[in-house]
N, C-alpha and C. Protein backbone atom coordinates (compact mmCIF):
# COMPACT_ATOMS: atom_id res chain seq x y z
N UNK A 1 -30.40 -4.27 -11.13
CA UNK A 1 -29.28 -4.99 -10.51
C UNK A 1 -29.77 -6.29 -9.87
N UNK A 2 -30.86 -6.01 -9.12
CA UNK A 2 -31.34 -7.33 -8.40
C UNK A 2 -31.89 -8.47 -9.66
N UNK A 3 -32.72 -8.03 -10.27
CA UNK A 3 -32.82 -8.97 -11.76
C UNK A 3 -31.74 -9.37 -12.18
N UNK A 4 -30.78 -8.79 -12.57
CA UNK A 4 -29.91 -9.23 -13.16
C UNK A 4 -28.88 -10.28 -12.14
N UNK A 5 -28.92 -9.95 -11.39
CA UNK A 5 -28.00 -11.61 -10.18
C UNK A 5 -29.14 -12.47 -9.96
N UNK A 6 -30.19 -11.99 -10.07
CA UNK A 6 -31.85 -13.09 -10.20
C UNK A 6 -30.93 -14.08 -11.38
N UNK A 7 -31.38 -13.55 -12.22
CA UNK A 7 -30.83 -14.12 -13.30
C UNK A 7 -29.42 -14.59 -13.93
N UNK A 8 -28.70 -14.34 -13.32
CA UNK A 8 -27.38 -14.88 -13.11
C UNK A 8 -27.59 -16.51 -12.28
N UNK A 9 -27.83 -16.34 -11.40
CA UNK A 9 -28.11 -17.09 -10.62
C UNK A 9 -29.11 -18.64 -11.22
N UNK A 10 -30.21 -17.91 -11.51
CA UNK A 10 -30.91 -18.99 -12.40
C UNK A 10 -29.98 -20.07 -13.32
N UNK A 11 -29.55 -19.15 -13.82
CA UNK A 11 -28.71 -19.65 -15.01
C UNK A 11 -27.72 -20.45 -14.28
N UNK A 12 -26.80 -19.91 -13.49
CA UNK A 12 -26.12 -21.00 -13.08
C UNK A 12 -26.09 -22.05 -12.07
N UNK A 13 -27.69 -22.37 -12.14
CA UNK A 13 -28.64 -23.28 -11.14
C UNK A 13 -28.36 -24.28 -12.10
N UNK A 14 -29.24 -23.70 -13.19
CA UNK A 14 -29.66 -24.76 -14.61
C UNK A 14 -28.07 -25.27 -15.25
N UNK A 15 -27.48 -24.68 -14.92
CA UNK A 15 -25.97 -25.42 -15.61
C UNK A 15 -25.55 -26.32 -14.71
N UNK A 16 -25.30 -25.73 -13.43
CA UNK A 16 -25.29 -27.24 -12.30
C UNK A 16 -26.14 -28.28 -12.49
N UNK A 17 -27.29 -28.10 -12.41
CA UNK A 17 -28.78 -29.46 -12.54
C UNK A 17 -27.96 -29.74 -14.13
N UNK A 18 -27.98 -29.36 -15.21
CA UNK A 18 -27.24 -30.25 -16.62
C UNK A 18 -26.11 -30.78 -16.25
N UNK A 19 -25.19 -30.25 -15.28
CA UNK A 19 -23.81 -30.68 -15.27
C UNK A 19 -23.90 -32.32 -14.43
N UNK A 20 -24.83 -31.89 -14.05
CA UNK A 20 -25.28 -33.03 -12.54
C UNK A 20 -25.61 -34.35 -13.51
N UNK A 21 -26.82 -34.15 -14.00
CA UNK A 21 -27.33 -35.06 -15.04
C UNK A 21 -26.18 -35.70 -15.95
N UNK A 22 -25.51 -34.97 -16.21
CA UNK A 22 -24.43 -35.15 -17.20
C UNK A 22 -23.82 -36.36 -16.63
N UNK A 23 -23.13 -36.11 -15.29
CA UNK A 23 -22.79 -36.73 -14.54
C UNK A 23 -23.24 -38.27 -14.20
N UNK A 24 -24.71 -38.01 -13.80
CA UNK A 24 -25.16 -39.19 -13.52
C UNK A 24 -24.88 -40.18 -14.89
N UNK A 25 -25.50 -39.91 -15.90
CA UNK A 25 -25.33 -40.53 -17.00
C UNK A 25 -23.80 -41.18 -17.55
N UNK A 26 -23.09 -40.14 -17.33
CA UNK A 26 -21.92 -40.97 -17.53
C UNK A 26 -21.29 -42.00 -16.39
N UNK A 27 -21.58 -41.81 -15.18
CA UNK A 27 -21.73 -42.25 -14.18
C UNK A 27 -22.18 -43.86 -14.35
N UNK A 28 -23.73 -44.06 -14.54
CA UNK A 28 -24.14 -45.05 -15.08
C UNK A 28 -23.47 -45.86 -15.94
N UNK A 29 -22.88 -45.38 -17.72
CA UNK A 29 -22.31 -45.79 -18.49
C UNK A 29 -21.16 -46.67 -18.21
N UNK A 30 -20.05 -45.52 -16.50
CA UNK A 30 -19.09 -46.36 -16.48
C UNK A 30 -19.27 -47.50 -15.61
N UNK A 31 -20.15 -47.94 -15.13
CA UNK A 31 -20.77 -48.85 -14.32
C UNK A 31 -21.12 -49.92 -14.74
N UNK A 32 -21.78 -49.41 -16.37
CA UNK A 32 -22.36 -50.97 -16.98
C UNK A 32 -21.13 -51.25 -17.38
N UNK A 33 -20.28 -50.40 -18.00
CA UNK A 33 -19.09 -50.87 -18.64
C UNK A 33 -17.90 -52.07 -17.56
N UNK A 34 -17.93 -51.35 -16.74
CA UNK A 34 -17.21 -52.18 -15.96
C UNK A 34 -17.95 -53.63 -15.53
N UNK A 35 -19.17 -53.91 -15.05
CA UNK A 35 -20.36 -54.95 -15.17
C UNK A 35 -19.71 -55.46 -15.84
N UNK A 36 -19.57 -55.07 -17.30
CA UNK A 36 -19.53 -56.23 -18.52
C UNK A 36 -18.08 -56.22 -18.49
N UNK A 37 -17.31 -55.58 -18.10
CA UNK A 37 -15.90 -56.31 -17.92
C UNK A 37 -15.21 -57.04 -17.17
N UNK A 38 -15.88 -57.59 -16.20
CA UNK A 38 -15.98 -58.24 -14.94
C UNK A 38 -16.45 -59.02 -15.51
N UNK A 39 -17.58 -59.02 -16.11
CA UNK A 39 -18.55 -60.27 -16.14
C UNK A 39 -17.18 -61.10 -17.27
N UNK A 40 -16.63 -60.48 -18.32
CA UNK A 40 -16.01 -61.08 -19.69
C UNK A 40 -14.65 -61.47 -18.61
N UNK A 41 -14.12 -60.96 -17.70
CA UNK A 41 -12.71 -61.70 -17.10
C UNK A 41 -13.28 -62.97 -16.16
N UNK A 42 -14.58 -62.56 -15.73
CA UNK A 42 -15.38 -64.27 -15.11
C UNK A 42 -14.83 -65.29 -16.11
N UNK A 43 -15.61 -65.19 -17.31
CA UNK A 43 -15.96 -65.96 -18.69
C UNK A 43 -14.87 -66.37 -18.72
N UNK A 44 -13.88 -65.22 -19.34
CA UNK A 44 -12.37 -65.66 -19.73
C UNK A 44 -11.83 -67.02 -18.65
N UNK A 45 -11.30 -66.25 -17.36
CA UNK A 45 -10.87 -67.22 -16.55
C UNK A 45 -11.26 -68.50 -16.56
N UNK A 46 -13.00 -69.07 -16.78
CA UNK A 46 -13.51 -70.15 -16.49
C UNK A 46 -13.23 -70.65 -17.44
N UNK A 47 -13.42 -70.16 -19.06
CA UNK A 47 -12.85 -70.85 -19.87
C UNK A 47 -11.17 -71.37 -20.20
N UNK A 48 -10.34 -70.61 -19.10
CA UNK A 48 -9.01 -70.74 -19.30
C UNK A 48 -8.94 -72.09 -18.50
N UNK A 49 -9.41 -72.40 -17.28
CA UNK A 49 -9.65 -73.65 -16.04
C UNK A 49 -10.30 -74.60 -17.02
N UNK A 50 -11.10 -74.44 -17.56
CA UNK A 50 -11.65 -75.52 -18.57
C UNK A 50 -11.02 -76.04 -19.51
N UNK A 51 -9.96 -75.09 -19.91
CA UNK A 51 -8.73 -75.73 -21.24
C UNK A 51 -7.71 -76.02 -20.43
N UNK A 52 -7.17 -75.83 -19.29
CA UNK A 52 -5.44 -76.22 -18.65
C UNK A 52 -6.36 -77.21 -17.75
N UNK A 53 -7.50 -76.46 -17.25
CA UNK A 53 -7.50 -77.86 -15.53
C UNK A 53 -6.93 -76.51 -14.91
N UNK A 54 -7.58 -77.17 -13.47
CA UNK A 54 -7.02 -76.50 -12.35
C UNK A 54 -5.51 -76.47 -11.78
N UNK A 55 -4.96 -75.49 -11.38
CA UNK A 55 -3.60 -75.98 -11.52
C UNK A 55 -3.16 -75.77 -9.86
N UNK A 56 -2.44 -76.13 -9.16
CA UNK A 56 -1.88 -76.58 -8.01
C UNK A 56 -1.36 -75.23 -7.71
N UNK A 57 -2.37 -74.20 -6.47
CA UNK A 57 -1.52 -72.80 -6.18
C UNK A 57 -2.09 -72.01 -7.25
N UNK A 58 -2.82 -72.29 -7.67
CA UNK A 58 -3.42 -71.16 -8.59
C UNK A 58 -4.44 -70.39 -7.89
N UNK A 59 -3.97 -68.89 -7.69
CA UNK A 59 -4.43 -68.21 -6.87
C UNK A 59 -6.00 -67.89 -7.03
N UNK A 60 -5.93 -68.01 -8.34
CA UNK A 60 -7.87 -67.45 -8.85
C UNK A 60 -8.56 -68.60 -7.78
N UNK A 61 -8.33 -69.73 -8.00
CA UNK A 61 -8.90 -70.67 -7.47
C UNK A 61 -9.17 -70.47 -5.68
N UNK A 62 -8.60 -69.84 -4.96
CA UNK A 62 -8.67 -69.89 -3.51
C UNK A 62 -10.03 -68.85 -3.54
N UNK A 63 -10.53 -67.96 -3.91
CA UNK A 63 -11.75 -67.24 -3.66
C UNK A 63 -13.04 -67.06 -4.52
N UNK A 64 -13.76 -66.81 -4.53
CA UNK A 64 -15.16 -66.67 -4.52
C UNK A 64 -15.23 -65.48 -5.19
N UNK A 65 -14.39 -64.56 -4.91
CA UNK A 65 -14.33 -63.52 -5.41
C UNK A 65 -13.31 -62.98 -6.07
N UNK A 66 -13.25 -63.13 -7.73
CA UNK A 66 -11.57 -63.06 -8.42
C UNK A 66 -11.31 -61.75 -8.26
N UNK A 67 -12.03 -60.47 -7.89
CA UNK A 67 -11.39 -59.20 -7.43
C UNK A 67 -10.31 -59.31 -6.73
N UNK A 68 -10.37 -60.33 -5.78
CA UNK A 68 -9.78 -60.56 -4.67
C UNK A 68 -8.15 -61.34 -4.76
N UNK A 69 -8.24 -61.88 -5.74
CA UNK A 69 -7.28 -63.44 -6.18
C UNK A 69 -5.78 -62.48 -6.27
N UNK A 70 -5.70 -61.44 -6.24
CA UNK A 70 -4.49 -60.61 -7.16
C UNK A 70 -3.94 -60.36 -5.61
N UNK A 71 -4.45 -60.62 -4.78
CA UNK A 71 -4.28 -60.27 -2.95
C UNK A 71 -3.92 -61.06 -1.71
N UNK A 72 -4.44 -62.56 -2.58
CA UNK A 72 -4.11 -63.65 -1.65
C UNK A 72 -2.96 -64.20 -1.59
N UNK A 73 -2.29 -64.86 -0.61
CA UNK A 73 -1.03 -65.17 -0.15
C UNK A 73 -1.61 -66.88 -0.18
């Protein structure tokens, strides 16, 4: 009996520590992903200011930070 919840137990140590890992990794993945989608709406935007010009009240333009632009008054 005691072996056997020994071993129960083990086992569902080692499935947590994989589940964990699992985790981290996808974790990571959605991180770069977002990185590079941030980085491509930078790009986009600058190239959109580069074809119109800056335009009068254009909110991207007030911050430093375009996360932010969707917030400003």
């Amino acid at each position: 009996e005691l072996l056997w919840d020994s071993l129960l137990l083990q086992t569902s140590e080692e499935k947590v520590a994989e589940m964990h890992g699992e985790l981290i990794e996808f974790n990571e993945r959605l991180y770069r992903s977002l990185m590079a989608k941030d980085h491509l709406i930078v790009q986009m935007r600058q190239e959109l200011i580069d074809l119109r010009g800056p335009v009068p009240g254009d909110l991207s333009q007030t911050s430093d930070d375009p996360s932010l632009s969707d917030f400003e008054t």
